[in-house]
Protein backbone atom coordinates (compact mmCIF):
# COMPACT_ATOMS: atom_id res chain seq x y z
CA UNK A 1 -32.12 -147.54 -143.38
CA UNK A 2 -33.51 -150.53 -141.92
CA UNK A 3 -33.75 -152.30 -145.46
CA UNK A 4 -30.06 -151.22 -145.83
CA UNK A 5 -28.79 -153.21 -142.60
CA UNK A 6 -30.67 -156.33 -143.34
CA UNK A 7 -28.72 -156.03 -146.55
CA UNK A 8 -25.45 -156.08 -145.27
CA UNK A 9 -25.90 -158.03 -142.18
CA UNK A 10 -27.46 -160.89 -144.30
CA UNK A 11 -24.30 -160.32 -147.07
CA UNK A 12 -27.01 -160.28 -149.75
CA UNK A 13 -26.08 -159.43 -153.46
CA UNK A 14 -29.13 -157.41 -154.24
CA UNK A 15 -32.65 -156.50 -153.32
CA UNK A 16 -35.93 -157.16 -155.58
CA UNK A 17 -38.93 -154.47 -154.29
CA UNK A 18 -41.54 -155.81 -157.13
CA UNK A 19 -43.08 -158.56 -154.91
CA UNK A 20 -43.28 -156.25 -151.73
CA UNK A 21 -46.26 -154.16 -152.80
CA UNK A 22 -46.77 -150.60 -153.03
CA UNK A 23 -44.90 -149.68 -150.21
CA UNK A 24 -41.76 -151.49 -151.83
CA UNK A 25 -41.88 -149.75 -154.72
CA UNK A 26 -42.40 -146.32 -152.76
CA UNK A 27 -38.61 -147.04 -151.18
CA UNK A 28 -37.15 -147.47 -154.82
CA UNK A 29 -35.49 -144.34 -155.18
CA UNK A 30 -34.29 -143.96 -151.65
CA UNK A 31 -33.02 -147.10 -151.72
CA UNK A 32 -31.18 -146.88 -154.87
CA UNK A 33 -29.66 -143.58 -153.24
CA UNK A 34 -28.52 -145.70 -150.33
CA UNK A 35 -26.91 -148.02 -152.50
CA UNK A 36 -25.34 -145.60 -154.92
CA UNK A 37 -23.38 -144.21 -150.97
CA UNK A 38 -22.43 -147.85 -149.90
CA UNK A 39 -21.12 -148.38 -153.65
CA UNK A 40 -19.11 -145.01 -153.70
CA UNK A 41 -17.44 -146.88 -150.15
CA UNK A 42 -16.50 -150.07 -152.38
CA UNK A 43 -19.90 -152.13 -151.29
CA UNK A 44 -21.35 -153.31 -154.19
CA UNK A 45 -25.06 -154.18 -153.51
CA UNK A 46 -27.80 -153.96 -156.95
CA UNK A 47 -31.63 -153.26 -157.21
CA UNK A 48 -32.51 -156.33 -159.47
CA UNK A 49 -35.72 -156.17 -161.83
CA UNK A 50 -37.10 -152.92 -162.94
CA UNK A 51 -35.02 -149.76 -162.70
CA UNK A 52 -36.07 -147.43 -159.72
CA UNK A 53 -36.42 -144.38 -162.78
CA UNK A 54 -38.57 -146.56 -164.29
CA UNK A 55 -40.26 -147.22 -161.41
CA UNK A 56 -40.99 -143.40 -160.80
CA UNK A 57 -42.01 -142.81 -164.21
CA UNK A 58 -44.92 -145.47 -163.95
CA UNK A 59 -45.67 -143.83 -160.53
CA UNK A 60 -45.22 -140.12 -161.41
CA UNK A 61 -48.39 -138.38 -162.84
CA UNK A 62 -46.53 -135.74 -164.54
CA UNK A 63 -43.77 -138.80 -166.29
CA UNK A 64 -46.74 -141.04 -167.33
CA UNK A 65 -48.52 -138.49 -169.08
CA UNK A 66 -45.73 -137.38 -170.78
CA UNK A 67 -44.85 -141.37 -171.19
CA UNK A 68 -48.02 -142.20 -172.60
CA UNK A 69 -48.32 -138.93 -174.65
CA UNK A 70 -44.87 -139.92 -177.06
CA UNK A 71 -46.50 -143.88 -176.66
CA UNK A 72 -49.79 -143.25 -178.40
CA UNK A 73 -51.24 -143.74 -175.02
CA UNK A 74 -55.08 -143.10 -174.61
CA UNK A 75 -55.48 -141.57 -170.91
CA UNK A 76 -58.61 -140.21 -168.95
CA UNK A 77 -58.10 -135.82 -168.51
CA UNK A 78 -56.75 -135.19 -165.03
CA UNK A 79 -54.51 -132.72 -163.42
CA UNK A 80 -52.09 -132.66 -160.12
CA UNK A 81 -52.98 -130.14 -157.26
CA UNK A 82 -50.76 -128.84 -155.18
CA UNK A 83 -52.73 -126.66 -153.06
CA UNK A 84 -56.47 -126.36 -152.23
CA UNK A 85 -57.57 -123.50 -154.85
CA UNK A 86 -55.81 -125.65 -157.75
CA UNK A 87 -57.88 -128.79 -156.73
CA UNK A 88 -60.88 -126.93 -157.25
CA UNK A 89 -59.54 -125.40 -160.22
CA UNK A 90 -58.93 -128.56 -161.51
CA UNK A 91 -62.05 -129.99 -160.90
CA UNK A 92 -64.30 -127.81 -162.22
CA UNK A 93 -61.89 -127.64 -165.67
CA UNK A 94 -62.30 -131.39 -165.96
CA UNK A 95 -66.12 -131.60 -165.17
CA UNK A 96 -68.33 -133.48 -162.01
CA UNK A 97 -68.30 -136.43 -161.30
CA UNK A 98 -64.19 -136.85 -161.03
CA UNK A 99 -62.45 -139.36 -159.45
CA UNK A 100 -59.49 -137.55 -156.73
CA UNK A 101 -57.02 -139.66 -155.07
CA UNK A 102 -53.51 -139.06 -153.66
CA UNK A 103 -50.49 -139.65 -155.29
CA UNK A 104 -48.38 -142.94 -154.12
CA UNK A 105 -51.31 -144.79 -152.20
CA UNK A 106 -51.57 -147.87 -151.04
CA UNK A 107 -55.25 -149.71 -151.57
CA UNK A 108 -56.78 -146.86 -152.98
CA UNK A 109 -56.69 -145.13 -149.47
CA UNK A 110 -58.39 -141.89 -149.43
CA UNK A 111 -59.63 -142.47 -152.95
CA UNK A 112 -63.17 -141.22 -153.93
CA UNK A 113 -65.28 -140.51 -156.88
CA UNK A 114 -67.19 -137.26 -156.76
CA UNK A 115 -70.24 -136.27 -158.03
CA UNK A 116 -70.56 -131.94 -157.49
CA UNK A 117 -68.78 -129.21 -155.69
CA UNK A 118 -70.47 -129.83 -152.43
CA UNK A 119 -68.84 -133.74 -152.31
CA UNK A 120 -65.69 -132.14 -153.21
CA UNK A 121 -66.06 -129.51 -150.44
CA UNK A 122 -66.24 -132.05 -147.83
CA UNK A 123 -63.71 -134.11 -149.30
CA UNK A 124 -61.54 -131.18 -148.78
CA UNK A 125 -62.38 -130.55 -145.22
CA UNK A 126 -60.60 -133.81 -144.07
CA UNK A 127 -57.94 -133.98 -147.07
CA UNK A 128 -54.55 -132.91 -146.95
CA UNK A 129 -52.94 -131.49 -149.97
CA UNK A 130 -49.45 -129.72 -150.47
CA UNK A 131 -46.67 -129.79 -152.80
CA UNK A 132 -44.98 -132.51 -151.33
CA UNK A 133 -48.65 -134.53 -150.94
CA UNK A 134 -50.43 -133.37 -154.18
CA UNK A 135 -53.81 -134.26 -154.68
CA UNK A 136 -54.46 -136.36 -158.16
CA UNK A 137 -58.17 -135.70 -159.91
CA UNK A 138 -58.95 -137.60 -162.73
CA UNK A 139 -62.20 -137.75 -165.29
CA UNK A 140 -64.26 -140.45 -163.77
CA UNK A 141 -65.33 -142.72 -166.83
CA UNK A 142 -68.23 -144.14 -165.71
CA UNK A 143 -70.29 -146.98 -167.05
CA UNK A 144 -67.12 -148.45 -168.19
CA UNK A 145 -65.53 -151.46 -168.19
CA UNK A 146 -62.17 -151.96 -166.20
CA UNK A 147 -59.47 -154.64 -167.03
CA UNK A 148 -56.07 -155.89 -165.71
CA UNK A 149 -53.49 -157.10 -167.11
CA UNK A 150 -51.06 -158.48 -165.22
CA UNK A 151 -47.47 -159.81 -167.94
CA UNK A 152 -43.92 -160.00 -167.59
CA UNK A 153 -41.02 -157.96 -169.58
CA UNK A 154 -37.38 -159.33 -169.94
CA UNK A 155 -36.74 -156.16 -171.98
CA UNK A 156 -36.79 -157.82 -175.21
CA UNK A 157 -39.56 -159.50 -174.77
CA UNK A 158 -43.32 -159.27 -172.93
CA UNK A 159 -45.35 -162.21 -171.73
CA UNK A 160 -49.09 -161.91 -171.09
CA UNK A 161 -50.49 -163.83 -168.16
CA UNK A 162 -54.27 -163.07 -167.99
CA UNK A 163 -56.38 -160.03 -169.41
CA UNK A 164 -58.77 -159.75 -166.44
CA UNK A 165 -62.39 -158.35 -166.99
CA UNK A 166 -64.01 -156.67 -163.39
CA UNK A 167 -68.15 -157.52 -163.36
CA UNK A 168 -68.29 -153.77 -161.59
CA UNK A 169 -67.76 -151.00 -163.83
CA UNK A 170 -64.75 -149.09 -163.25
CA UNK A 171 -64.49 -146.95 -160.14
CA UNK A 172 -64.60 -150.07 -157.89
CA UNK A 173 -61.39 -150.56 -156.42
CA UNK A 174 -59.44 -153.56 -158.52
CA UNK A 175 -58.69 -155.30 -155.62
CA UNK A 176 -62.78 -155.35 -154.73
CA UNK A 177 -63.98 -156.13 -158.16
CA UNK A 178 -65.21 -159.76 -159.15
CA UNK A 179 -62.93 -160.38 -162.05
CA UNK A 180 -63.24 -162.62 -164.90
CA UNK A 181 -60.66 -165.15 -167.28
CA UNK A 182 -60.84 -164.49 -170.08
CA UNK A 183 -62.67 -161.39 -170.66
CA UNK A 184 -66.49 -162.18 -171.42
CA UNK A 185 -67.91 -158.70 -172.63
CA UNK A 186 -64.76 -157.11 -174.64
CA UNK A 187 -64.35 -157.70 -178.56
CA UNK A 188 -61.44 -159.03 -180.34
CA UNK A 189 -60.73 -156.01 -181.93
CA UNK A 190 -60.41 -154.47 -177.85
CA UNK A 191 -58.62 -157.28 -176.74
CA UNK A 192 -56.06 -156.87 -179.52
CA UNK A 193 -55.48 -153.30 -178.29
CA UNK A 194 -54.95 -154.20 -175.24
CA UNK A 195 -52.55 -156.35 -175.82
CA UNK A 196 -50.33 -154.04 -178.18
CA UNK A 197 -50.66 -151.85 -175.49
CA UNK A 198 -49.54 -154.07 -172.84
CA UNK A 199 -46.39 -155.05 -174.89
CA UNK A 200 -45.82 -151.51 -175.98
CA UNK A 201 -45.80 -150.15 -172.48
CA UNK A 202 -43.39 -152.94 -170.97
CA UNK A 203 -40.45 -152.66 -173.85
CA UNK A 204 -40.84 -148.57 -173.89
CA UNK A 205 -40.63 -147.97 -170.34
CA UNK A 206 -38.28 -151.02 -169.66
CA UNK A 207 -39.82 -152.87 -167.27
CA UNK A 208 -37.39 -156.35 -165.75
CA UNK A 209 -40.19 -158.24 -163.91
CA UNK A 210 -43.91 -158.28 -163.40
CA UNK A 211 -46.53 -155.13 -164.16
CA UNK A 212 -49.84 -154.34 -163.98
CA UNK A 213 -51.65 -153.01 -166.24
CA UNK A 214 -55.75 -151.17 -165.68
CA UNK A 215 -57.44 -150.12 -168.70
CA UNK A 216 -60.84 -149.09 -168.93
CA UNK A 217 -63.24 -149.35 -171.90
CA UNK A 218 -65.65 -146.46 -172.43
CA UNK A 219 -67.68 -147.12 -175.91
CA UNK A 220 -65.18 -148.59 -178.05
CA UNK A 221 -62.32 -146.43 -176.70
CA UNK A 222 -59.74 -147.91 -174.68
CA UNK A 223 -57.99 -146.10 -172.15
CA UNK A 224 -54.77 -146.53 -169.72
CA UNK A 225 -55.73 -145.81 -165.92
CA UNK A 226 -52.07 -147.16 -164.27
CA UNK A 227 -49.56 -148.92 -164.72
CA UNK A 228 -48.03 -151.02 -161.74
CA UNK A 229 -44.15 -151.89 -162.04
CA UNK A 230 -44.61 -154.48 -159.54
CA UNK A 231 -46.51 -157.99 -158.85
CA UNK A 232 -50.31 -157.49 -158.29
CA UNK A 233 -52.86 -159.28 -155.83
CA UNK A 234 -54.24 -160.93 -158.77
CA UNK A 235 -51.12 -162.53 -159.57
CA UNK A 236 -52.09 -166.23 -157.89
CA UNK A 237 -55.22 -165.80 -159.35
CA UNK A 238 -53.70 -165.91 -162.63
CA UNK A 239 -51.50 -168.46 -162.07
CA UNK A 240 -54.03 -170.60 -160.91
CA UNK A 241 -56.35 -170.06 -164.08
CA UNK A 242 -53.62 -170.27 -166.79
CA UNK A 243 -51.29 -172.36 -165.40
CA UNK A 244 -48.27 -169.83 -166.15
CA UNK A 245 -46.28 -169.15 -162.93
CA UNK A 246 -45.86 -165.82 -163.18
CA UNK A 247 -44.14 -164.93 -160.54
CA UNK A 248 -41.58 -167.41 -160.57
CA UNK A 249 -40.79 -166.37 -164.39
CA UNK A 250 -40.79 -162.57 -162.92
CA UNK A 251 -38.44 -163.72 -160.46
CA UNK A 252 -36.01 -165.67 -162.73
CA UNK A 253 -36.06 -162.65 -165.54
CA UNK A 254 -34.93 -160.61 -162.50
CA UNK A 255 -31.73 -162.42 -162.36
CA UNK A 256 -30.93 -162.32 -165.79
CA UNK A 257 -32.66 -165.08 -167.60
CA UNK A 258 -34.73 -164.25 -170.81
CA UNK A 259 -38.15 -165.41 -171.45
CA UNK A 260 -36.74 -167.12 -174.78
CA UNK A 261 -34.40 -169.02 -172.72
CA UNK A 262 -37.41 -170.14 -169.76
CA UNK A 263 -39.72 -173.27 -170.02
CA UNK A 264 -42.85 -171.62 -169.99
CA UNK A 265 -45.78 -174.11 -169.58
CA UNK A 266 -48.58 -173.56 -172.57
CA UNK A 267 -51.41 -171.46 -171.26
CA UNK A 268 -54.97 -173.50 -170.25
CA UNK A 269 -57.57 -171.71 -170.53
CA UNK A 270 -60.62 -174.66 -171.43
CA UNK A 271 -63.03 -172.93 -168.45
CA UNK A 272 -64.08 -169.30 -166.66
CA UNK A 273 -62.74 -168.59 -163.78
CA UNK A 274 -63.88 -166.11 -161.20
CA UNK A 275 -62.13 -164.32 -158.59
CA UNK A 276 -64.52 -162.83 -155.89
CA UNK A 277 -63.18 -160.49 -152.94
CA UNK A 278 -64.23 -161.14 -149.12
CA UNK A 279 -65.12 -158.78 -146.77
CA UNK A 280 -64.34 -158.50 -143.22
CA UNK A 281 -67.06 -155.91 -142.46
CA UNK A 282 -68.60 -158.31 -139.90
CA UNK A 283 -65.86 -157.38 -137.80
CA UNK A 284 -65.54 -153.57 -138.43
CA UNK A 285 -68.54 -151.87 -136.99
CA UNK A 286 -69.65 -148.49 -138.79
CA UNK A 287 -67.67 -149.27 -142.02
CA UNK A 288 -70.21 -148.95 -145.33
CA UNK A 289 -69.47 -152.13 -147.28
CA UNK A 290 -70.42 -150.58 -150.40
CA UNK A 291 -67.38 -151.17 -152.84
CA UNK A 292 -65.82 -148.02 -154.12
CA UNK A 293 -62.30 -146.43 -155.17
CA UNK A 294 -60.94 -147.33 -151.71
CA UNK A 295 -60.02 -150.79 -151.33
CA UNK A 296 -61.80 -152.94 -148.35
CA UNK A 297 -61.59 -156.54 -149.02
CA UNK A 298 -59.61 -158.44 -146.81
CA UNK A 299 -58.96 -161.95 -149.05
CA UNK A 300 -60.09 -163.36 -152.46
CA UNK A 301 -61.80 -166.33 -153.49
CA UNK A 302 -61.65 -168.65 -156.75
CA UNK A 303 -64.45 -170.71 -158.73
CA UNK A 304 -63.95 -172.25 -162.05
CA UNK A 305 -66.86 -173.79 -164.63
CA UNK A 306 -67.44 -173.66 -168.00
CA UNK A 307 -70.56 -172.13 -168.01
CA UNK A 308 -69.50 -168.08 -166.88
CA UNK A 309 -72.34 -167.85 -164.01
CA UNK A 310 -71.46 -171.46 -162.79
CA UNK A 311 -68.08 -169.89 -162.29
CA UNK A 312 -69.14 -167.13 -160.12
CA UNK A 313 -71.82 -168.89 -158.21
CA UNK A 314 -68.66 -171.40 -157.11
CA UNK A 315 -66.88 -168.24 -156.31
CA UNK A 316 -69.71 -166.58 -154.51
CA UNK A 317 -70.42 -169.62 -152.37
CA UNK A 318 -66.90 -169.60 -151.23
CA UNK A 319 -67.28 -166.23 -149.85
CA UNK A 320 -69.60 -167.96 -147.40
CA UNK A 321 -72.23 -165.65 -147.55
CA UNK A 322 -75.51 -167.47 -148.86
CA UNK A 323 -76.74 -167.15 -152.28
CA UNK A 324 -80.64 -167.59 -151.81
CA UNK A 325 -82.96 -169.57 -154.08
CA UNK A 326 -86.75 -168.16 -152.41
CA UNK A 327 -87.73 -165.80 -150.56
CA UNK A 328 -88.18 -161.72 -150.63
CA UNK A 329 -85.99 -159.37 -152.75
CA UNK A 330 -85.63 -155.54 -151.76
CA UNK A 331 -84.97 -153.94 -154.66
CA UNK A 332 -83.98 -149.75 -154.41
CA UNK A 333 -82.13 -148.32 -157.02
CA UNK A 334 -81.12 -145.18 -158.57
CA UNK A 335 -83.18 -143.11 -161.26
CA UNK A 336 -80.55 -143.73 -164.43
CA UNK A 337 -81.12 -148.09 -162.97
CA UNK A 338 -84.74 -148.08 -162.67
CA UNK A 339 -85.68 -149.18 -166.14
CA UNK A 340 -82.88 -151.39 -166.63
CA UNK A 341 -83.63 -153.46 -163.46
CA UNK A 342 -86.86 -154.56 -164.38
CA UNK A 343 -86.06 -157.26 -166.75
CA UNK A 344 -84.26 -158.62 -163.77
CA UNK A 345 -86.63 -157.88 -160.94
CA UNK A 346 -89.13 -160.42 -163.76
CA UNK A 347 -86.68 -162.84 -163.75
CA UNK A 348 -86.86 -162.92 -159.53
CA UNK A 349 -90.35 -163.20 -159.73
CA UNK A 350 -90.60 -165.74 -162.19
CA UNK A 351 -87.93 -167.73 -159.97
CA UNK A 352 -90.84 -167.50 -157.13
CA UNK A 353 -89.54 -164.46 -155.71
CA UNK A 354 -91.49 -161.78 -153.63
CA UNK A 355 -90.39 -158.30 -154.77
CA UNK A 356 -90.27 -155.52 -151.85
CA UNK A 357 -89.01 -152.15 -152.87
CA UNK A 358 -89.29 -148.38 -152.34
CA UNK A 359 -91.91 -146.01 -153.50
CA UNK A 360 -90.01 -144.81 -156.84
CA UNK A 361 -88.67 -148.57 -157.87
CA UNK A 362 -91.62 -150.00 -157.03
CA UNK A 363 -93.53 -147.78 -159.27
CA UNK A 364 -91.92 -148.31 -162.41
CA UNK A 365 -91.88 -152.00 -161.63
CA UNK A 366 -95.27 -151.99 -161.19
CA UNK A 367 -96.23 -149.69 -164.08
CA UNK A 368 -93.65 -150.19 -167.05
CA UNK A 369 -92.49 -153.91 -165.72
CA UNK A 370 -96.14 -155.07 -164.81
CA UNK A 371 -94.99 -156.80 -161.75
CA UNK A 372 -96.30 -157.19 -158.29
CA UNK A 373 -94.24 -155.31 -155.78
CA UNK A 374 -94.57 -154.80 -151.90
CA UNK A 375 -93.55 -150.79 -151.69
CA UNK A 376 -91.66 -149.89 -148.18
CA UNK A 377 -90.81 -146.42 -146.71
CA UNK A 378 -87.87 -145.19 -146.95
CA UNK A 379 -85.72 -145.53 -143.88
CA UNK A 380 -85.33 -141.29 -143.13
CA UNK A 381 -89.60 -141.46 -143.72
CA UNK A 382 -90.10 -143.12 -140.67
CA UNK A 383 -92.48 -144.71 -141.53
CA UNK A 384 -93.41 -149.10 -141.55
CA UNK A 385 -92.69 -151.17 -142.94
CA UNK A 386 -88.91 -149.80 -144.02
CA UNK A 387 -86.41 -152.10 -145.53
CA UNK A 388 -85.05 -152.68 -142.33
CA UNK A 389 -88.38 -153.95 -140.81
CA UNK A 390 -88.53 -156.58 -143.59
CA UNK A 391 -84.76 -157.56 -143.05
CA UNK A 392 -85.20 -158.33 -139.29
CA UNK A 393 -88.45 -160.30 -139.42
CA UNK A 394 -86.51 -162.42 -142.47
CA UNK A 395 -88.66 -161.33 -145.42
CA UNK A 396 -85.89 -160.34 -147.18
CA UNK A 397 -82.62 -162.64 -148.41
CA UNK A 398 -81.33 -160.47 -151.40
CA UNK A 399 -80.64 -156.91 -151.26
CA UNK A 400 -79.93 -154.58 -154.97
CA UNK A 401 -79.15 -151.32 -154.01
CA UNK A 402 -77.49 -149.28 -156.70
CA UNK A 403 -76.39 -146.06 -154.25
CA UNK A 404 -77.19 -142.40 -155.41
CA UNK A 405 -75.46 -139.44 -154.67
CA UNK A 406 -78.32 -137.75 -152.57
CA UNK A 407 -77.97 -136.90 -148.76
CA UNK A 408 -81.34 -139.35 -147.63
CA UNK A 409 -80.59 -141.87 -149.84
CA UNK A 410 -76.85 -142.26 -148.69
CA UNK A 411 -77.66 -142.36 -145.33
CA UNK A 412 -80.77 -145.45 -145.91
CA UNK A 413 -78.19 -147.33 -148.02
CA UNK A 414 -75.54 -147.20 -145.34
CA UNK A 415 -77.88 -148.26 -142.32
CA UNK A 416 -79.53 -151.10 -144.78
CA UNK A 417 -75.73 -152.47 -146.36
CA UNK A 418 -74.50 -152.13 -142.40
CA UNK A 419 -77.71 -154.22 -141.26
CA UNK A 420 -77.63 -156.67 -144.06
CA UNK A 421 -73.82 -157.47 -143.06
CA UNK A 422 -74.59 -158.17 -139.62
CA UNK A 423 -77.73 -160.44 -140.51
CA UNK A 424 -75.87 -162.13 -143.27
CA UNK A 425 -78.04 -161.15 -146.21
CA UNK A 426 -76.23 -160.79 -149.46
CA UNK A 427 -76.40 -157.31 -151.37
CA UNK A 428 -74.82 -155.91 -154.54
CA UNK A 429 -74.60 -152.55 -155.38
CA UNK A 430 -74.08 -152.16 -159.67
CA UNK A 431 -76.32 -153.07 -161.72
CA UNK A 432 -73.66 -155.59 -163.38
CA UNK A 433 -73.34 -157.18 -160.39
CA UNK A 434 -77.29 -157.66 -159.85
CA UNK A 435 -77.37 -159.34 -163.22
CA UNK A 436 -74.38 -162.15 -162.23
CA UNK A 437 -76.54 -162.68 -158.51
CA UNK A 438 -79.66 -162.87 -160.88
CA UNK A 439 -77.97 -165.61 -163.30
CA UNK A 440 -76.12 -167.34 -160.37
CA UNK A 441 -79.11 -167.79 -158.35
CA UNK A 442 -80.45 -169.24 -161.32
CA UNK A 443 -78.07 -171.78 -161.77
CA UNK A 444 -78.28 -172.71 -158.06
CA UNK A 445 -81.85 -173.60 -158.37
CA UNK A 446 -80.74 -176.17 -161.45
CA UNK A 447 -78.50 -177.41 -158.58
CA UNK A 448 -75.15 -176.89 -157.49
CA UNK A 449 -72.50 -177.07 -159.60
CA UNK A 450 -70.01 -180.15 -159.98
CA UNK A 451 -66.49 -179.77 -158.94
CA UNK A 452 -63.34 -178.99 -160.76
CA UNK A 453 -60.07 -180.77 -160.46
CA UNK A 454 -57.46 -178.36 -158.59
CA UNK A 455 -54.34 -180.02 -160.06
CA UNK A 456 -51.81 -177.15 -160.41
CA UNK A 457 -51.97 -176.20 -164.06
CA UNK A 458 -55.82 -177.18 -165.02
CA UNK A 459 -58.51 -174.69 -163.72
């Protein structure tokens, strides 16, 4: 209603909801039933861009499936609970770990990937589910790798802006990944999917304006996650790194115009550029700053180079939080990372770094990696040194902790990440991210990087 007055007390001729966000496009459909009232009274106010049916069926689990099934559209198995038994149901047809979320959020807010029935029990202790509030669990694809896509549609036509690849595999809220122009780890043959795909979903469901795409890659299989009918965060970002102004297209196409009829600038693309989230955990006590499905970042960051880690050691050095060149590295990881850390825990050491880590990591770098490792006690062991001994007397300025799923080992990781926050130490938590700290940090220690031009249109 409040929308509404603003409407007619400003004597506007329309409304456009795909820059507002989420919560815009939630008010689609009752807005468009206001407006279908004031028009049966002779007002005669429109919804420009993206129709609000249109809107629903990208929003709609039920539509999209159906959408995606007549499209040729690859999606992960899920289901939509209504009730508590169902959600169980659900889960247990799909298969642990699954990823359950509910419908029409906003930041992936009460999102959460889980790994057995027990997770999911507690999950449903504090959830609410009902048929008006259903509950949405998907098949958590993990060790794959997420992209966005953000474009524009006139209808006719689509326009591509960026295909953005996240460093963390997919799981990670998009809006707390570390994303990379253009892809760096996708093939042609993927990419060329993608963008079918991308063009395919804007003409068939009819999108006026901006979307957002989120694919994920499992193998060589491409999936759909969810498609946005509306601008996305990363929007700037890609306007920034291309030199396409997408919104401002988006907004013109919303009027009317036609991308045929639009000076679009030629896309620039001669460097990498990184977007890196920040965190504002520093100033929310208790909060585990691990990244997962629930969005936490607060603002974004952009570095640009030609050389890919360049790019995100600009990017990480914006964030403010150091990227360190000597010193002590606590290393504790999960059983399915332990063998595929050690060629990075040999690259720390070879970089002069002293490697601390639990009992478990530090045996199999010890034993299969040959290197010489400082073991600590686990924090619930009570025992010393623990890794938050080491942090407070400053042995320690990097931090890879890939979390597990065990009660112990979630409770160390959240006192450690909580610690490491408040004394400034940096951490990273996938073992993708570990390898771009690992490559950064070298690149540091050749010196810093030189600095990019900012002129609007040139990355």
């Amino acid at each position: 209603e409040a929308v509404i007055e603003i409407l007619l007390r400003e004597r506007a001729d329309g409304i456009i909801l795909q820059f507002g966000g989420q919560t815009a496009i939630n008010l689609a459909l009752p807005i468009q039933g206001q407006l279908d009232h004031l028009h049966s009274m002779g007002v005669d106010l429109k919804m420009a861009g993206t129709s609000p049916d249109a809107v629903d069926e990208a929003s709609d689990r039920q539509r999209f499936e159906e959408f995606a099934a007549r499209n040729g559209l690859r999606m992960p198995r899920g289901t939509t609970a209504k009730d508590p038994l169902s959600v169980r149901n659900g889960a247990a047809e799909i298969g642990f770990p699954v990823l359950i979320r509910p419908s029409y959020v906003l930041g992936g807010r009460g999102m959460e990937v889980l790994a057995d029935s027990k997770q999911l029990d507690a999950y449903m202790s504090e959830a609410y589910v009902a048929p008006e509030k259903p509950l949405l669990i998907d098949e958590y694809l993990g060790n794959a790798i997420e992209l966005d896509v953000d474009a524009v549609c006139d209808g006719h036509e689509v326009l591509i802006g960026a295909v953005m690849e996240h460093l963390e595999e997919a799981g990670i809220h998009s809006g707390d990944s570390t994303c990379f122009i253009p892809p760096q780890n996708v093939s042609d043959t993927i990419l060329e999917e993608v963008e079918e795909w991308t063009k395919r979903i804007g003409l068939e469901l009819g999108v006026i304006g901006c979307y957002n795409i989120q694919f994920a890659i499992k193998g060589d299989t491409l999936f759909v996650l969810e498609v946005n009918p509306r601008g996305s965060r990363t929007f700037p970002f890609v306007a920034k790194s291309t030199g396409i102004p997408l919104a401002r297209i988006a907004a013109r196409i919303t009027m009317g115009d036609l991308l045929k009829d639009l000076d679009i600038p030629e896309r620039q693309i001669d460097a990498v550029a990184v977007k890196a989230p920040v965190f504002p955990f520093i100033k929310l006590r208790g909060l585990d700053p691990a990244p997962g499905p629930e969005m936490k970042s607060t603002g974004e960051v952009m570095g640009s180079h030609k050389s890919p880690a360049a790019a995100y050691l600009k990017a990480r050095m914006a964030t403010e939080i150091p990227v360190p060149t000597h010193g002590g590295v606590y290393i504790t990881v999960k059983h399915a990372d332990k063998h595929s850390i050690i060629p990075l825990a040999s690259d720390l050491h070879s970089m002069g770094f002293v490697l601390h880590a639990t009992h478990g990591t530090a045996s199999v770098l010890r034993e299969s990696g040959a290197l010489p490792t400082n073991t600590a006690y686990r924090i619930a062991e009570h025992g010393s040194p623990d890794a938050l001994d080491l942090m407070r007397q400053g042995k320690i300025q990097l931090i890879i902790n890939t979390p597990t799923g065990s009660g112990g080992a979630i409770l160390d990781g959240n006192m450690m990440r909580r610690l490491a926050v408040e004394l400034n130490i940096p951490f990273v938590t996938t073992l993708s991210g570990a390898k771009m700290e690992v490559k950064a940090i070298s690149e540091l220690i050749k010196g810093v990087p030189e600095p990019r031009s900012l002129t609007i249109g040139t990355v």
